[in-house]
PDB file of N, CA and C in Angstrom:
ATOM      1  N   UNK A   1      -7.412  -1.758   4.425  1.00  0.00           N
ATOM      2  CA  UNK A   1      -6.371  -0.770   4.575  1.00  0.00           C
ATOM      3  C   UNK A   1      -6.825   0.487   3.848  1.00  0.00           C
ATOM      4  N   UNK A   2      -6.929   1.673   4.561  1.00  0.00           N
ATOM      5  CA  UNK A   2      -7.424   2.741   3.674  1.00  0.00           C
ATOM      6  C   UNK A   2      -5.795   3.283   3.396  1.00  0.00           C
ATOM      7  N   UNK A   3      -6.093   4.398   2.333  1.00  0.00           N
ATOM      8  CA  UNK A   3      -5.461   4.726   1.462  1.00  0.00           C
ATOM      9  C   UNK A   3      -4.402   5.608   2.157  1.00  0.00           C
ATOM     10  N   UNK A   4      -4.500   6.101   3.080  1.00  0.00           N
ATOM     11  CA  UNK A   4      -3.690   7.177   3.487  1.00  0.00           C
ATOM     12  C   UNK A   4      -2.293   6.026   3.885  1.00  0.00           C
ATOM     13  N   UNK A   5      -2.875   4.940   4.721  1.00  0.00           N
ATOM     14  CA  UNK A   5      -1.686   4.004   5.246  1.00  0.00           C
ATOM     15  C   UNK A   5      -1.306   3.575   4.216  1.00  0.00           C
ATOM     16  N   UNK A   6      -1.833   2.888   3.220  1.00  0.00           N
ATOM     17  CA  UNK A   6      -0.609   2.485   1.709  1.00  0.00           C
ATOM     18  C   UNK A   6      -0.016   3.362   1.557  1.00  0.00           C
ATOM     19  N   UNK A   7      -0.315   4.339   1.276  1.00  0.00           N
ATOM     20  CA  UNK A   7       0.686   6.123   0.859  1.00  0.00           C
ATOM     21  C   UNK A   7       1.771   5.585   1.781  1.00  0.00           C
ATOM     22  N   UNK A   8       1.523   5.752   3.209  1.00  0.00           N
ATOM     23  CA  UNK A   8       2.948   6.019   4.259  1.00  0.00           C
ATOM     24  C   UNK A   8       3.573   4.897   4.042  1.00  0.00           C
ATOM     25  N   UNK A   9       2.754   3.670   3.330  1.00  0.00           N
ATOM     26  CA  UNK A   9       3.970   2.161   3.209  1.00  0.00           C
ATOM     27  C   UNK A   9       4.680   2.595   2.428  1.00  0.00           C
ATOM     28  N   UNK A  10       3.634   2.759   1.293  1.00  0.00           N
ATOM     29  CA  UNK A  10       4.706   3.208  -0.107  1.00  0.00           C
ATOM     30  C   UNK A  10       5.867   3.970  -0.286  1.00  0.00           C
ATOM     31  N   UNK A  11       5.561   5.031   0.491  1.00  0.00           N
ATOM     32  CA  UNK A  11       6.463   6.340   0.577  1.00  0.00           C
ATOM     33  C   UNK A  11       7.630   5.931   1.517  1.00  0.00           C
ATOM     34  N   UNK A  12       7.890   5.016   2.448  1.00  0.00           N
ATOM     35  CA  UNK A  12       8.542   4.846   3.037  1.00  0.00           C
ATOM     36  C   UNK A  12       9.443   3.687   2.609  1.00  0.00           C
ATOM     37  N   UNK A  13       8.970   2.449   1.586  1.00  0.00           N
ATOM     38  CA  UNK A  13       9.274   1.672   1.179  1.00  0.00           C
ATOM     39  C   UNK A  13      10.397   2.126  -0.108  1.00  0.00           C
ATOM     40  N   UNK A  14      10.267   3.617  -0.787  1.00  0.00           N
ATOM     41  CA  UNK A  14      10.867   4.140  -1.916  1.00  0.00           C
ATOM     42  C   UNK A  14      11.763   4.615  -1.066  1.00  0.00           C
ATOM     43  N   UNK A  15      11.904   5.393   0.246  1.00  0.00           N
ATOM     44  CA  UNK A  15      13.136   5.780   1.019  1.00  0.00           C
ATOM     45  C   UNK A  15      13.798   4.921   1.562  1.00  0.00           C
ATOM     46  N   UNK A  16      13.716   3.784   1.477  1.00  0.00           N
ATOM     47  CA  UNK A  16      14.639   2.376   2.326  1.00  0.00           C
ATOM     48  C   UNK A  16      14.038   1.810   1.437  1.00  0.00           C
ATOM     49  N   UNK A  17      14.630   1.469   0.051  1.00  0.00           N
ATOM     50  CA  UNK A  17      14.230   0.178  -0.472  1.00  0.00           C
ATOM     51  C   UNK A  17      14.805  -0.990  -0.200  1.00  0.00           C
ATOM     52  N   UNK A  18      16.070  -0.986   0.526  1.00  0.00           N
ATOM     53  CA  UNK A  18      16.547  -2.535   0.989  1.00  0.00           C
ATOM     54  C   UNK A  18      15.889  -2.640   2.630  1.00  0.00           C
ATOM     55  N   UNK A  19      14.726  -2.147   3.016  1.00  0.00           N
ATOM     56  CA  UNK A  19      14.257  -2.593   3.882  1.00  0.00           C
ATOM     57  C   UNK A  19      13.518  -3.652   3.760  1.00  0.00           C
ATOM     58  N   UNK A  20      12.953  -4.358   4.604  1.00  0.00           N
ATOM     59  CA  UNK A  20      12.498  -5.586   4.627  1.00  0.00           C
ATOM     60  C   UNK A  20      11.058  -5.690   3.904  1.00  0.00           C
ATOM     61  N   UNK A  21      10.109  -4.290   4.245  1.00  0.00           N
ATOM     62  CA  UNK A  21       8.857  -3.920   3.917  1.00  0.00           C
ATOM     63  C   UNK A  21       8.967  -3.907   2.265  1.00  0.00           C
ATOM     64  N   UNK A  22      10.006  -3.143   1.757  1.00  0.00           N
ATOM     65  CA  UNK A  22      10.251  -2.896   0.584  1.00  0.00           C
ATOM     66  C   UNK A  22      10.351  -4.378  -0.095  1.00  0.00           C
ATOM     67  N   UNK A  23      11.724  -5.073   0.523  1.00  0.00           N
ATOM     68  CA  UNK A  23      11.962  -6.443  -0.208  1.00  0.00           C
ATOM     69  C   UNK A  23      10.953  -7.507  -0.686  1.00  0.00           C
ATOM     70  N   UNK A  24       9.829  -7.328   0.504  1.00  0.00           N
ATOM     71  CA  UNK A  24       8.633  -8.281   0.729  1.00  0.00           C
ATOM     72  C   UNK A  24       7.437  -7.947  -0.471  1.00  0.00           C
ATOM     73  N   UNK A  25       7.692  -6.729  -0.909  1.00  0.00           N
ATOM     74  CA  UNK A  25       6.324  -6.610  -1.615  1.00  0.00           C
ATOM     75  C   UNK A  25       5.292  -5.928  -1.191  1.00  0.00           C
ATOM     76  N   UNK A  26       5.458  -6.015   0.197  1.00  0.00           N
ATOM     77  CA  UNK A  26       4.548  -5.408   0.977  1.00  0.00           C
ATOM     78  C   UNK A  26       3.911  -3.946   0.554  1.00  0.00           C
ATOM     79  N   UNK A  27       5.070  -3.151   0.096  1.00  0.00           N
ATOM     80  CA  UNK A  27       4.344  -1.553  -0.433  1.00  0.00           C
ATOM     81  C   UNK A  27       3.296  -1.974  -1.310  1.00  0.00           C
ATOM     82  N   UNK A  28       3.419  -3.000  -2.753  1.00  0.00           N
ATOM     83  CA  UNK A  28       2.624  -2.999  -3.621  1.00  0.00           C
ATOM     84  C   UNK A  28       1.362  -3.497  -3.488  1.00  0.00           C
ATOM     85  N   UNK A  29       1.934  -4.774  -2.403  1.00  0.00           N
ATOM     86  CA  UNK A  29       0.261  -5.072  -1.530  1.00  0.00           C
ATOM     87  C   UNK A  29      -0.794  -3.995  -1.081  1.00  0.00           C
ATOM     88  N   UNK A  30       0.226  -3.125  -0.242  1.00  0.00           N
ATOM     89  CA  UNK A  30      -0.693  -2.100   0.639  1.00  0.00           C
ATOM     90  C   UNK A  30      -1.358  -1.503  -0.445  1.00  0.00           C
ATOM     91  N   UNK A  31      -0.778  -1.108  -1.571  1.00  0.00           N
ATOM     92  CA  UNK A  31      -1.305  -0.054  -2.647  1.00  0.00           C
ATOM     93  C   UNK A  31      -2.693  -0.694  -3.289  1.00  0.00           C
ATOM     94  N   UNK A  32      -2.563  -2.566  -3.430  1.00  0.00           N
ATOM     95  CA  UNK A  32      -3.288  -3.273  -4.007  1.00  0.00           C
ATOM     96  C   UNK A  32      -4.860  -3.520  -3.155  1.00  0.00           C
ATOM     97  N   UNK A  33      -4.549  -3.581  -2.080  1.00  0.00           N
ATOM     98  CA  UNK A  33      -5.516  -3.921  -1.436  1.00  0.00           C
ATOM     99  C   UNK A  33      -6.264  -2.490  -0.959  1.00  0.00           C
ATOM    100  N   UNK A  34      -5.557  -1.148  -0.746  1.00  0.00           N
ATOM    101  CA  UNK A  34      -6.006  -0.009  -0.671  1.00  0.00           C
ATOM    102  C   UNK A  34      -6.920   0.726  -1.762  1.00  0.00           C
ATOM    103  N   UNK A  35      -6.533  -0.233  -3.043  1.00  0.00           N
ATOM    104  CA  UNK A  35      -7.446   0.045  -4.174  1.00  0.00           C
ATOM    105  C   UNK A  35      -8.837  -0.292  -4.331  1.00  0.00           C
ATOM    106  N   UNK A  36      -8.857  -2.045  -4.015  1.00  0.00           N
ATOM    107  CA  UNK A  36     -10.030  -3.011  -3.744  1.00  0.00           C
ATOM    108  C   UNK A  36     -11.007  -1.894  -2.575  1.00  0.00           C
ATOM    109  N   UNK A  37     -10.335  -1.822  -1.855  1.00  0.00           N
ATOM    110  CA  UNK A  37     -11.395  -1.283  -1.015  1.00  0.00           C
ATOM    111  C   UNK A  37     -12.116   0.053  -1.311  1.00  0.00           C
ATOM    112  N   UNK A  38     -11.092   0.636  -1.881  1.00  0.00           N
ATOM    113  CA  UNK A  38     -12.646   1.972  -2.453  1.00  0.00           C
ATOM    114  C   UNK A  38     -12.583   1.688  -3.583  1.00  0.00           C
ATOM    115  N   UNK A  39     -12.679   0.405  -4.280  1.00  0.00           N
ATOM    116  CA  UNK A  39     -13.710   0.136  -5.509  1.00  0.00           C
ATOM    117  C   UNK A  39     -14.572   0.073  -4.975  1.00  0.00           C
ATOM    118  N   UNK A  40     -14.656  -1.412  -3.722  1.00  0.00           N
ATOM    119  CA  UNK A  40     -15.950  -1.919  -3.414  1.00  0.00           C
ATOM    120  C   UNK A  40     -16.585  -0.884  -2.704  1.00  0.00           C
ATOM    121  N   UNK A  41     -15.872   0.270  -1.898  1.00  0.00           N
ATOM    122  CA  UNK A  41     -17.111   1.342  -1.666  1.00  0.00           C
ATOM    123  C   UNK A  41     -17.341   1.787  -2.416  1.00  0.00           C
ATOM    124  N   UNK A  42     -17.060   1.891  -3.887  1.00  0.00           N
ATOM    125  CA  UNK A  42     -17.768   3.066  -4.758  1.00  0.00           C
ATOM    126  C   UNK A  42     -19.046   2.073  -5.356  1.00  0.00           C
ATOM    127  N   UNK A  43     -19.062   0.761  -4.932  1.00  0.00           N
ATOM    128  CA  UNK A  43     -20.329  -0.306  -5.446  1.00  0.00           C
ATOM    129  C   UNK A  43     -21.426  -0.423  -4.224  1.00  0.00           C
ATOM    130  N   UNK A  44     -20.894  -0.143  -3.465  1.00  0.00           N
ATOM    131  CA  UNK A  44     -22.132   0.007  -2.118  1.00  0.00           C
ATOM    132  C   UNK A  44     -23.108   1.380  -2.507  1.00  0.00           C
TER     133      UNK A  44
END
C-alpha cells in the first residue's frame, strides 16, 4: 500500500469514525503497512 492511499484511509476514517473502516482498525493498518514498505525501499 503506498502512502498516498493510507493518507485517504486515514483521513477519511477521522471524518466517519463510527464507520466500519474506522471501527476495524483498518486506518492504523493502512498507516502500518504504508510505513513497512518505504522502509524496505529505503534498504533496497
Amino acid at each position: 500500500m503506498d502512502r498516498e492511499a493510507a493518507d485517504r484511509i486515514f483521513e477519511a476514517a477521522g471524518r466517519h469514525p463510527d464507520s466500519p473502516t474506522a471501527a476495524s482498525g483498518f486506518d492504523a493498518r493502512a498507516e502500518a503497512a504504508a510505513g513497512r514498505i518505504e522502509e524496505s525501499d529505503k534498504e533496497c
